[in-house]
PDB file of N, CA and C in Angstrom:
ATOM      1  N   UNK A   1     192.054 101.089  40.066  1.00  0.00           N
ATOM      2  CA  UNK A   1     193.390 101.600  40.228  1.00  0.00           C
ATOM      3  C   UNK A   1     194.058 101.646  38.861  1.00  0.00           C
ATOM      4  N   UNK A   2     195.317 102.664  38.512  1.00  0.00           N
ATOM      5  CA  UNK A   2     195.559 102.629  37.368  1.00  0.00           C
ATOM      6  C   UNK A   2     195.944 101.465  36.859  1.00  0.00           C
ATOM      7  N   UNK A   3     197.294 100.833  37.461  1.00  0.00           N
ATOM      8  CA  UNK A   3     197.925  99.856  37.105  1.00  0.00           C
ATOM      9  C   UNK A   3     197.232  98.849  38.447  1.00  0.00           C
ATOM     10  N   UNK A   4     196.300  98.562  38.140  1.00  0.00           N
ATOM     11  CA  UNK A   4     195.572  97.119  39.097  1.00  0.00           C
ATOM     12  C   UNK A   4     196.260  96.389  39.065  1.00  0.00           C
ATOM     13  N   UNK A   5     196.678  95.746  40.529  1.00  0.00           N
ATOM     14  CA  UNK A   5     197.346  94.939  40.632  1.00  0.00           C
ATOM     15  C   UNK A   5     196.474  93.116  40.942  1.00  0.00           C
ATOM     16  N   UNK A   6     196.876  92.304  40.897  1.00  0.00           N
ATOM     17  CA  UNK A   6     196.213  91.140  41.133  1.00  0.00           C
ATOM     18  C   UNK A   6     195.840  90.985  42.378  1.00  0.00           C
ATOM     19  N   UNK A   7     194.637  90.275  42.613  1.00  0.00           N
ATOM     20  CA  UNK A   7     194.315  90.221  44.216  1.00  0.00           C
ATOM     21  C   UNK A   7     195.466  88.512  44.334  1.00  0.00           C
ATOM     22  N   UNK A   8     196.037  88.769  45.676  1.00  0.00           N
ATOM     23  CA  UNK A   8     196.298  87.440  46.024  1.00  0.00           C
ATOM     24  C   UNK A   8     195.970  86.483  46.517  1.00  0.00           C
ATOM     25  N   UNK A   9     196.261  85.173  46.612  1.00  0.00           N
ATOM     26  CA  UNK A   9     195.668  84.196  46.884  1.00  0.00           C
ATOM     27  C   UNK A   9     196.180  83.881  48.308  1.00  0.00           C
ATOM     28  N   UNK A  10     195.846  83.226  49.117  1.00  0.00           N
ATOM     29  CA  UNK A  10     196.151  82.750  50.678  1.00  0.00           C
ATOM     30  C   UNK A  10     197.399  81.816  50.471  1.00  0.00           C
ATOM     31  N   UNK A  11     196.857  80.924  49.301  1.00  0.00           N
ATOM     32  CA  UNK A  11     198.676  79.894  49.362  1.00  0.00           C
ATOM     33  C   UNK A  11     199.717  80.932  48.405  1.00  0.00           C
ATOM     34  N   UNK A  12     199.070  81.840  47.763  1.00  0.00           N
ATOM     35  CA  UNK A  12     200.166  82.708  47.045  1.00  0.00           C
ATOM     36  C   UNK A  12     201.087  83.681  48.401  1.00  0.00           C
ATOM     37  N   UNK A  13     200.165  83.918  49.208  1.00  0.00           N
ATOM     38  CA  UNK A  13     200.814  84.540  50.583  1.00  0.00           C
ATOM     39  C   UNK A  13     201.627  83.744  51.597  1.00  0.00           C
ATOM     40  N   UNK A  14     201.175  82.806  51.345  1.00  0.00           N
ATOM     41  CA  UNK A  14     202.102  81.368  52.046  1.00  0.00           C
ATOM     42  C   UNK A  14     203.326  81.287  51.685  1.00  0.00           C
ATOM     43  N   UNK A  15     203.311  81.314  50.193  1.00  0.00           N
ATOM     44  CA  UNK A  15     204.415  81.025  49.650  1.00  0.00           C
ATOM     45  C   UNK A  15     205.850  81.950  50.304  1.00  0.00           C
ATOM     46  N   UNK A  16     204.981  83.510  50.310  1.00  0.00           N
ATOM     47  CA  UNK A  16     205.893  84.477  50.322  1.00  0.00           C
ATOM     48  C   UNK A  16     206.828  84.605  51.539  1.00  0.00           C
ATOM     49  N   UNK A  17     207.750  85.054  51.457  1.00  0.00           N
ATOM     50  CA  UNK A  17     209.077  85.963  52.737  1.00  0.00           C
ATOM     51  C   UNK A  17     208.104  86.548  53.401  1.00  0.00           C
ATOM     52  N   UNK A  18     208.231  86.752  54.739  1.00  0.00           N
ATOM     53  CA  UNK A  18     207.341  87.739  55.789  1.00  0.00           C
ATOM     54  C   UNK A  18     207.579  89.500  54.836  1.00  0.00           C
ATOM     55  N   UNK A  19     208.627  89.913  54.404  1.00  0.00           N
ATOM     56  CA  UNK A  19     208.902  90.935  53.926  1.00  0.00           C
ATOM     57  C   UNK A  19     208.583  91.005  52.373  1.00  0.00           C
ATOM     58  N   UNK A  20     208.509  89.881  51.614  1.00  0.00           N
ATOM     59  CA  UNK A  20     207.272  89.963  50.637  1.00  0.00           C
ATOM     60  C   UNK A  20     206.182  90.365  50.939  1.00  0.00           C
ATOM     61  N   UNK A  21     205.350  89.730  51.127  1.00  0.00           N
ATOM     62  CA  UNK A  21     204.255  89.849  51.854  1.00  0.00           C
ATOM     63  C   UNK A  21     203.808  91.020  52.739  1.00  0.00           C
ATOM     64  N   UNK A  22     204.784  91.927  53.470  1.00  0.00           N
ATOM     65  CA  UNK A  22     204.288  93.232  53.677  1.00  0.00           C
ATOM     66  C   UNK A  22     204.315  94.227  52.862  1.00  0.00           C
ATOM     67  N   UNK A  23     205.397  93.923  51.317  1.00  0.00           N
ATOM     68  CA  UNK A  23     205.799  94.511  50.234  1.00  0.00           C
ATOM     69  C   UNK A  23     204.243  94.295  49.700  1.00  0.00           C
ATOM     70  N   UNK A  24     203.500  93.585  49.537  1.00  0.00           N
ATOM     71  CA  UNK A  24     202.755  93.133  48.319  1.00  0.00           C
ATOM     72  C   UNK A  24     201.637  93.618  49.347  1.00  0.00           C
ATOM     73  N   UNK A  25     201.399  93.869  50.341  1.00  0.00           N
ATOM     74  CA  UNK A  25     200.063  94.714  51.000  1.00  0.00           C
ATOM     75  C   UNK A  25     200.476  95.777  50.478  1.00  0.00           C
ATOM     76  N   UNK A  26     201.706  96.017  50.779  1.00  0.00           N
ATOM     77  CA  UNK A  26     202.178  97.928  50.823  1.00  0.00           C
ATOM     78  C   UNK A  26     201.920  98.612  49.166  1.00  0.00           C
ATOM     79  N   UNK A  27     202.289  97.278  48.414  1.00  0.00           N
ATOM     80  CA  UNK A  27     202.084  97.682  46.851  1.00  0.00           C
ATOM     81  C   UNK A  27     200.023  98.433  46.651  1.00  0.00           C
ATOM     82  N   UNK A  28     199.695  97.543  47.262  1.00  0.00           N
ATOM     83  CA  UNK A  28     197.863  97.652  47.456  1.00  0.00           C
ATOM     84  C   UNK A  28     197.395  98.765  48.239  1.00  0.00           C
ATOM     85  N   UNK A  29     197.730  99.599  48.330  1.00  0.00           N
ATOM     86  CA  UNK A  29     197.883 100.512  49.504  1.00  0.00           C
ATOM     87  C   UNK A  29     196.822 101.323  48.442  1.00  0.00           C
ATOM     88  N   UNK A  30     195.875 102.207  48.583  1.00  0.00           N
ATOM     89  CA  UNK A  30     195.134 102.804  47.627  1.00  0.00           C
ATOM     90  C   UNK A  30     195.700 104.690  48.527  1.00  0.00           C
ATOM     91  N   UNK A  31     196.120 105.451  47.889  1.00  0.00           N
ATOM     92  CA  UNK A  31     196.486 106.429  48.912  1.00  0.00           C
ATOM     93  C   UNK A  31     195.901 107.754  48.438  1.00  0.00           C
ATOM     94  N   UNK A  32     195.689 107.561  47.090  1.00  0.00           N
ATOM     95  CA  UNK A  32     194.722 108.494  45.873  1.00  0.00           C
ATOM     96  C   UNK A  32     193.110 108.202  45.910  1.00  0.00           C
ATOM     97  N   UNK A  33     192.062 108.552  46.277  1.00  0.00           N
ATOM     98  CA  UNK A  33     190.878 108.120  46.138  1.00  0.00           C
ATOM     99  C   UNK A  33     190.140 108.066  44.639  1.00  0.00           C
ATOM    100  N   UNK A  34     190.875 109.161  43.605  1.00  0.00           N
ATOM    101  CA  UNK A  34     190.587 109.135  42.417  1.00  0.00           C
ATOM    102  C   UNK A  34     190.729 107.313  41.755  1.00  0.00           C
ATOM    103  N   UNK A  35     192.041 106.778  42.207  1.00  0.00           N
ATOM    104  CA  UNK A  35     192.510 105.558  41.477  1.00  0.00           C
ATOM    105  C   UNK A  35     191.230 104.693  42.115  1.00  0.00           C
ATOM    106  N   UNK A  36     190.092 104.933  42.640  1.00  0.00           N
ATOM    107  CA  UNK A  36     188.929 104.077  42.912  1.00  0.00           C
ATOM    108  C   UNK A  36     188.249 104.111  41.992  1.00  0.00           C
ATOM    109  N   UNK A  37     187.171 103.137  41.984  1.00  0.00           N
ATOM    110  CA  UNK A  37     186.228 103.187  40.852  1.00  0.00           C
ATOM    111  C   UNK A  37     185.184 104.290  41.301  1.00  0.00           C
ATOM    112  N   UNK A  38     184.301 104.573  40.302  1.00  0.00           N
ATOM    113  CA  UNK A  38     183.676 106.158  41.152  1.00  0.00           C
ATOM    114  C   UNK A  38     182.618 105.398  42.086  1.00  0.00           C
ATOM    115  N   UNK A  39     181.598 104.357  41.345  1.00  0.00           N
ATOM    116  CA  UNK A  39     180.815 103.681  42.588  1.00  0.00           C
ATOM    117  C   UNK A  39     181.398 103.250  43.556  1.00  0.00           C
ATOM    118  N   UNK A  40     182.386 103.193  43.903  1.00  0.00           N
ATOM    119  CA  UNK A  40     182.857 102.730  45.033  1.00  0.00           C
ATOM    120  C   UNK A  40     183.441 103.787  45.868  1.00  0.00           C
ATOM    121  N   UNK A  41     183.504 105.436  45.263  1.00  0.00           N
ATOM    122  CA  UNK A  41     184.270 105.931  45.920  1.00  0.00           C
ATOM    123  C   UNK A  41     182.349 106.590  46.518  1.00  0.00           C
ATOM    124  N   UNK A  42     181.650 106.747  45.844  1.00  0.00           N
ATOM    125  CA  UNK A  42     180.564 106.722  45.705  1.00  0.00           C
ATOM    126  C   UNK A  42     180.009 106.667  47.353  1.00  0.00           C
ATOM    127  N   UNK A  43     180.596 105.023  47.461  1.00  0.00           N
ATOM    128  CA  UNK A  43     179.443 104.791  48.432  1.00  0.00           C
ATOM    129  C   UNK A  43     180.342 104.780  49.992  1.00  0.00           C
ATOM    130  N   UNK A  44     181.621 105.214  49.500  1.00  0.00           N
ATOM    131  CA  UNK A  44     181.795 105.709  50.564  1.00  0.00           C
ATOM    132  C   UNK A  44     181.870 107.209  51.338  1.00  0.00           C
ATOM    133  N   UNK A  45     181.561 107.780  49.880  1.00  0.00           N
ATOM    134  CA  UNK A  45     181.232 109.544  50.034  1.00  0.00           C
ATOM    135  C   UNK A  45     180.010 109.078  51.032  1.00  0.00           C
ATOM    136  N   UNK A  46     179.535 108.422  50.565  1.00  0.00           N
ATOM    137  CA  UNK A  46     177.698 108.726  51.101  1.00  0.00           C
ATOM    138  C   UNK A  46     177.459 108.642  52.584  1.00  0.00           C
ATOM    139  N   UNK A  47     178.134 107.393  52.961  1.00  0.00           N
ATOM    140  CA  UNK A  47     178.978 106.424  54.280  1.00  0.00           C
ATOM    141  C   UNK A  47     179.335 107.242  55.283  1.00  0.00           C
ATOM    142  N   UNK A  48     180.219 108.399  54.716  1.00  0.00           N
ATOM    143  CA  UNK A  48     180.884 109.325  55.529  1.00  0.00           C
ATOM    144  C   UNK A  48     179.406 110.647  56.060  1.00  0.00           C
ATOM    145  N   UNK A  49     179.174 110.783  54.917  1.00  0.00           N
ATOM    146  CA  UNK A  49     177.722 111.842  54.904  1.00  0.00           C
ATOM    147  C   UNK A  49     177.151 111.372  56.110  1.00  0.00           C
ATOM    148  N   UNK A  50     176.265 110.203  55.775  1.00  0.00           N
ATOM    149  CA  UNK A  50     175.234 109.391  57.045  1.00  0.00           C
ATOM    150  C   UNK A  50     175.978 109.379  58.202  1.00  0.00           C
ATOM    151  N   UNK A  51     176.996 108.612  58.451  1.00  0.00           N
ATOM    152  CA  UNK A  51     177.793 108.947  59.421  1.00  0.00           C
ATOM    153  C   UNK A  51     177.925 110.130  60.497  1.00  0.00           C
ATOM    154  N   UNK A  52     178.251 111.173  59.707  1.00  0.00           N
ATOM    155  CA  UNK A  52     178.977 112.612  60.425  1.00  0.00           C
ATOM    156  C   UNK A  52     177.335 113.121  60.469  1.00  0.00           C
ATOM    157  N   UNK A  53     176.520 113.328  59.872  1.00  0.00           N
ATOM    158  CA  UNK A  53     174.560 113.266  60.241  1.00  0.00           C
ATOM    159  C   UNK A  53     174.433 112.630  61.665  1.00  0.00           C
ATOM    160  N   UNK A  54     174.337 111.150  61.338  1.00  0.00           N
ATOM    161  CA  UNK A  54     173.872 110.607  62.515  1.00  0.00           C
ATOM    162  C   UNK A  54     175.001 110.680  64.277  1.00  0.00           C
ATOM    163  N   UNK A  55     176.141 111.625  63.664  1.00  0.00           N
ATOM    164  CA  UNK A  55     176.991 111.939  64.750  1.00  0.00           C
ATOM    165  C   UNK A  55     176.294 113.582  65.078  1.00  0.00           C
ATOM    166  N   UNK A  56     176.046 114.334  63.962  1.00  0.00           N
ATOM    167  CA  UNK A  56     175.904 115.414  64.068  1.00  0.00           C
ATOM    168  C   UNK A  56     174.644 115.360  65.257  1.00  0.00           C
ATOM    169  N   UNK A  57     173.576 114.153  65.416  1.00  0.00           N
ATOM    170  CA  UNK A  57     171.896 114.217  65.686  1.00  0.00           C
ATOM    171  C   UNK A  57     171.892 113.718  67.005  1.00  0.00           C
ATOM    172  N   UNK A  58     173.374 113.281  67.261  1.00  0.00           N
ATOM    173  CA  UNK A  58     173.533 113.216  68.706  1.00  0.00           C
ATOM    174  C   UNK A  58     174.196 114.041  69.339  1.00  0.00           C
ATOM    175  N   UNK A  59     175.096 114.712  69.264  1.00  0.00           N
ATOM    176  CA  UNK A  59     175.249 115.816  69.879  1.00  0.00           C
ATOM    177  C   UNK A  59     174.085 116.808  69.828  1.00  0.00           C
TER     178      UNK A  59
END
């Protein structure tokens, strides 16, 4: 992601306001597939491929 944000911790989520805490998922939100790393966008190109195949081989 461009500006990566920190992964959080479970007592760092503890800490937070219920409305922190949906703020700081919502911040993580990936909504651009470019801001992925490419192996990762990678393997879910592929994911989707096999997928919609092995949907295609049953119908």
């Amino acid at each position: 992601m461009a500006d990566k944000q920190e992964t959080l911790s479970a007592e760092q989520l503890d800490a937070m306001t219920p409305d922190e805490r949906a703020q700081a998922f919502r911040d993580r939100i990936v909504t651009d597939a470019h801001e992925l790393p490419e192996d990762f966008r990678r393997k879910i190109y592929d994911r989707a491929q096999q997928l919609g195949a092995e949907r295609a081989d049953r119908s």
